[in-house]
Protein backbone atom coordinates (compact mmCIF):
# COMPACT_ATOMS: atom_id res chain seq x y z
CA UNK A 1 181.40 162.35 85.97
CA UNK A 2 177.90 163.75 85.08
CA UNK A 3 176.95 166.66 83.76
CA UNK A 4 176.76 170.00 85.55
CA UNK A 5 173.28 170.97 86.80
CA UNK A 6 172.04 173.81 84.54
CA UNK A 7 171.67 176.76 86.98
CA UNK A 8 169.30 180.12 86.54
CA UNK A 9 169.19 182.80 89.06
CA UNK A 10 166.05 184.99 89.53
CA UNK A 11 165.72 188.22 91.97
CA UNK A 12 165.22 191.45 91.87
CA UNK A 13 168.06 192.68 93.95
CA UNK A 14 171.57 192.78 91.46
CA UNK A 15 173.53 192.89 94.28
CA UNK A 16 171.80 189.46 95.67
CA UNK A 17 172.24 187.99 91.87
CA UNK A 18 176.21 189.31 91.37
CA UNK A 19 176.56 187.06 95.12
CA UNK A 20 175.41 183.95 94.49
CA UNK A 21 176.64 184.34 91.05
CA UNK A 22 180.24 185.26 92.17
CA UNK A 23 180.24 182.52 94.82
CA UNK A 24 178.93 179.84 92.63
CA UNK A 25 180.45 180.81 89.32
CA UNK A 26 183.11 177.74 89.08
CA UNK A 27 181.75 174.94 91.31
CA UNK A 28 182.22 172.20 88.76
CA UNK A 29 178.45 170.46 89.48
CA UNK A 30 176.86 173.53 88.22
CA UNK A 31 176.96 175.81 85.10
CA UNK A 32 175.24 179.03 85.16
CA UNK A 33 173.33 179.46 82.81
CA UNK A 34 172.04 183.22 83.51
CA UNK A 35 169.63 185.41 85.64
CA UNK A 36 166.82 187.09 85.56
CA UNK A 37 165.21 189.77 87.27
CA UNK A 38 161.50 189.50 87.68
CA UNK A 39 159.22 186.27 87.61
CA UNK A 40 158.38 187.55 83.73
CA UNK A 41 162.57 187.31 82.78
CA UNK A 42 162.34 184.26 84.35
CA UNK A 43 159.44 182.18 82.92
CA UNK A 44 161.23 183.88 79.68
CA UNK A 45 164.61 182.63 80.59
CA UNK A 46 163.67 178.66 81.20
CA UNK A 47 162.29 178.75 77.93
CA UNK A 48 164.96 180.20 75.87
CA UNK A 49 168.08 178.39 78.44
CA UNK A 50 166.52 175.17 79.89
CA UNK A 51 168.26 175.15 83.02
CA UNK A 52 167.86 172.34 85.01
CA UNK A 53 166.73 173.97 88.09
CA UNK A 54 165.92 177.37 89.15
CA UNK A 55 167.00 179.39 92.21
CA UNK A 56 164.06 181.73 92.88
CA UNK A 57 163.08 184.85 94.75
CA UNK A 58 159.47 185.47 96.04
CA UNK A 59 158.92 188.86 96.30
CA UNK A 60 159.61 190.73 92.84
CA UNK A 61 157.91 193.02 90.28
CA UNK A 62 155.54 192.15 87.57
CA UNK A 63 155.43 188.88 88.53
CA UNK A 64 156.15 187.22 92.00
CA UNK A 65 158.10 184.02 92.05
CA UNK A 66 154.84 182.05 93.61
CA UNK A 67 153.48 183.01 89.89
CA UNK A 68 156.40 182.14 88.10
CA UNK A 69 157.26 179.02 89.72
CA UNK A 70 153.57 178.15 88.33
CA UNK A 71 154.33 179.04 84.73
CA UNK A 72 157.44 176.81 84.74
CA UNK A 73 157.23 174.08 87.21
CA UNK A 74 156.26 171.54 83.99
CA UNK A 75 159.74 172.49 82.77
CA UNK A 76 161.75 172.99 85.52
CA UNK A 77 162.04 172.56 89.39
CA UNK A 78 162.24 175.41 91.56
CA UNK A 79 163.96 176.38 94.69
CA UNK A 80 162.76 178.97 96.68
CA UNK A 81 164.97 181.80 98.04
CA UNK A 82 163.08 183.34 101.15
CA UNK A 83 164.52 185.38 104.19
CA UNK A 84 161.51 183.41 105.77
CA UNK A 85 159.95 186.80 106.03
CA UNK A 86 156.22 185.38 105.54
CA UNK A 87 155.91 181.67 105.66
CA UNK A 88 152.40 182.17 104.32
CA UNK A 89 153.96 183.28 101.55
CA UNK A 90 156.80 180.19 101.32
CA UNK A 91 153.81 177.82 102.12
CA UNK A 92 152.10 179.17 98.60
CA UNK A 93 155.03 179.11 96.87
CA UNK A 94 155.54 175.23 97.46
CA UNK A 95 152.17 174.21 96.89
CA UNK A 96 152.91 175.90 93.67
CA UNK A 97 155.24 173.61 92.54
CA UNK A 98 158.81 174.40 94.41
CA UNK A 99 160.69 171.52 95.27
CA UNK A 100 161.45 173.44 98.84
CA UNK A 101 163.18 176.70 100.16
CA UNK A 102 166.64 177.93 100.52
CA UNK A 103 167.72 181.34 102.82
CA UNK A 104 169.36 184.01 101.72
CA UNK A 105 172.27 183.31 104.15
CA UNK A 106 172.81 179.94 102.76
CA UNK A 107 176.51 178.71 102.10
CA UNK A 108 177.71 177.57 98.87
CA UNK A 109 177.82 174.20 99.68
CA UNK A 110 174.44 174.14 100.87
CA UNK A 111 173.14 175.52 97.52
CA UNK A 112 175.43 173.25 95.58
CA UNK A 113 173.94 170.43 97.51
CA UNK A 114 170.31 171.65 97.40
CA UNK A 115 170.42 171.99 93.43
CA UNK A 116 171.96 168.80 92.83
CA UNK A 117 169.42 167.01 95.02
CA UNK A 118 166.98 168.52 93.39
CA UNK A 119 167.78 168.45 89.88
CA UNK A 120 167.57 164.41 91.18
CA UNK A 121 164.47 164.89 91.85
CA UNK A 122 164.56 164.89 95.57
CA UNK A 123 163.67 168.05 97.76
CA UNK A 124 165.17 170.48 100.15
CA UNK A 125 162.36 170.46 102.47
CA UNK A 126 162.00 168.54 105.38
CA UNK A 127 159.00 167.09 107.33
CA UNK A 128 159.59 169.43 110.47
CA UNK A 129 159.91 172.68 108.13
CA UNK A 130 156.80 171.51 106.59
CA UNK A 131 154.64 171.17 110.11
CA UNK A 132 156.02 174.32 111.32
CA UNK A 133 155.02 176.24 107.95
CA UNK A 134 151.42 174.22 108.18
CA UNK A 135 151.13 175.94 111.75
CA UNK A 136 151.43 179.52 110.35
CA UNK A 137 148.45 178.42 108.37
CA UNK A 138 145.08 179.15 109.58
CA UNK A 139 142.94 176.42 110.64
CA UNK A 140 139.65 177.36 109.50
CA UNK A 141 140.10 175.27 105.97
CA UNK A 142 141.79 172.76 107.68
CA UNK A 143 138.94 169.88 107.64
CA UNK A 144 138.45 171.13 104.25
CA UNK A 145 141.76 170.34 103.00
CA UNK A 146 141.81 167.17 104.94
CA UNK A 147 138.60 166.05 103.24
CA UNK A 148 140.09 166.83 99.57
CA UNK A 149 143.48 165.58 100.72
CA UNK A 150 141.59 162.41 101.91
CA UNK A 151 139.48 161.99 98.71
CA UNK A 152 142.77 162.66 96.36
CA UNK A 153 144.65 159.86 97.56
CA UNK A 154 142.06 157.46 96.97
CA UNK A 155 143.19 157.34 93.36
CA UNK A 156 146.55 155.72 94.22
CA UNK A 157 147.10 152.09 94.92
CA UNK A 158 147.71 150.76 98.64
CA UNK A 159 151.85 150.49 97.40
CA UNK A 160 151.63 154.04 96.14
CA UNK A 161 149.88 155.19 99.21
CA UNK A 162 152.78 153.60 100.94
CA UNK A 163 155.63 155.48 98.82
CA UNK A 164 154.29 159.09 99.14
CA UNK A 165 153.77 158.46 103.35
CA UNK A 166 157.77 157.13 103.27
CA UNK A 167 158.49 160.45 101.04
CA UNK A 168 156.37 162.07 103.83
CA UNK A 169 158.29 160.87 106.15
CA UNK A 170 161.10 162.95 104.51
CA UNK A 171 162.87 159.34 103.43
CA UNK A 172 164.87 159.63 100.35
CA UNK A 173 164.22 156.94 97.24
CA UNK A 174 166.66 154.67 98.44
CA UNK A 175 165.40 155.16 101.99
CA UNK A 176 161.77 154.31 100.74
CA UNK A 177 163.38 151.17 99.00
CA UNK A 178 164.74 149.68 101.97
CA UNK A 179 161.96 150.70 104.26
CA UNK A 180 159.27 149.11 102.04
CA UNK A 181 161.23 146.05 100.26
CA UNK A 182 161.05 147.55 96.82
CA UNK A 183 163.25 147.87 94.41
CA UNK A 184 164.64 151.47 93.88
CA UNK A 185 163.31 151.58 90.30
CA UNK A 186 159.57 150.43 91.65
CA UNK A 187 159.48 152.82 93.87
CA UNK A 188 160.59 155.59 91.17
CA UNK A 189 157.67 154.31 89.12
CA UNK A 190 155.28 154.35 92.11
CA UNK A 191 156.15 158.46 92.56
CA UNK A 192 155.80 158.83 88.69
CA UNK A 193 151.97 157.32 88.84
CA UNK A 194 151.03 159.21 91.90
CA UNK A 195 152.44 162.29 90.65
CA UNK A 196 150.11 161.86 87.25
CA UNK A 197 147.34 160.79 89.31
CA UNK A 198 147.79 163.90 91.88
CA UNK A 199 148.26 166.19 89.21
CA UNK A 200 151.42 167.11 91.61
CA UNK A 201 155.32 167.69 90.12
CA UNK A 202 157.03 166.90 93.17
CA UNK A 203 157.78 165.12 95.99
CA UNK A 204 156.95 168.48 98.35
CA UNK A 205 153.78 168.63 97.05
CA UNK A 206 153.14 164.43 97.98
CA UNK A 207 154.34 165.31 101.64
CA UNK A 208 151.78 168.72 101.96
CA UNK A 209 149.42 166.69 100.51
CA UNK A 210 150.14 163.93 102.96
CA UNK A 211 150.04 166.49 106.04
CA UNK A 212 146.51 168.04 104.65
CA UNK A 213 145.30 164.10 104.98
CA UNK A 214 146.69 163.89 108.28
CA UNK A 215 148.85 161.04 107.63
CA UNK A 216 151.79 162.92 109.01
């Protein structure tokens, strides 16, 4: 069996915290590893605990969690916790480096499953949540983004192109491997490359990147 995914908690609200703390505290893939309260406990938090992934509010004091998910995606991924008040908002927060979104209202096993995707380096966000957040999005930067979209993906390879359209596509690594003929550790290496080349930490970022291009 593998190790639990290292778990931290970040919001504002204690009574949000002591909830998902109390309904996750004993699900054997995760260990909780604490919580903080503001995006300034947090960024403080994944450096003294290392958790694996972070669950994250967006709206908080001193620092937001669009700001602290940039201080620490390098370290860590993120998952955002959003009542899907302002997708504006959510939209930032994932081109920030979140690995994709959870609501409030979420069961346990839907966090449990989130985390542990993501802490595997998959995402929680799918291709039709990330058109419908692109809509809220005004359209006057659109051919903007598509040019710099356009002119980013240049730097990868024809294969890597490939990859991050299947990942796109919302296809898992396996998915990707069967779809393109590769071998499931080629196609890890192909994400690795584009990611360095991108300057991106994760796969949500490929797919919005991907949509600003207009290849999805």
């Amino acid at each position: 069996m593998s190790d639990p995914v290292r778990l931290l908690l970040v919001d504002d609200d204690p009574l949000v915290r002591a909830g998902l703390s109390s309904m996750l505290t004993g699900v054997v893939e995760l260990q909780l590893v604490g919580e903080a309260r503001d995006g300034q406990e947090a960024v403080r938090a994944v450096q003294a605990l290392r958790p694996d992934v972070v669950l994250m509010d967006i709206g908080m004091p001193l620092m937001d969690g669009i700001a602290a998910t940039e201080a620490i995606r390098e370290r860590t991924a993120v998952i955002m916790l959003t009542t899907f008040g302002s997708d504006t908002d959510l939209l930032r927060a994932l081109r920030a480096g979140a690995s994709g979104y959870l609501l409030k209202d979420a069961t346990p096993r839907e966090i449990v499953t989130a985390v542990v995707k993501v802490a595997a380096g998959e995402s929680v966000l799918s291709p039709q949540s990330t058109r419908q957040l692109m809509d809220h999005v005004g359209a006057a930067d659109k051919e903007v983004r598509r040019t710099s979209a356009l002119g980013a993906l240049q730097q990868l390879t024809e294969r890597e192109r490939d990859v991050v359209l299947a990942v796109a596509e919302g296809k898992s690594n396996a998915e990707v491997a069967a779809a393109l003929e590769l071998g499931l550790a080629t196609v890890k290496t192909h994400l690795t490359n584009s990611l360095a080349k991108l300057q991106l930490t994760n796969r949500v970022q490929l797919a919005l990147l991907a949509h600003d291009a207009g290849m999805v």
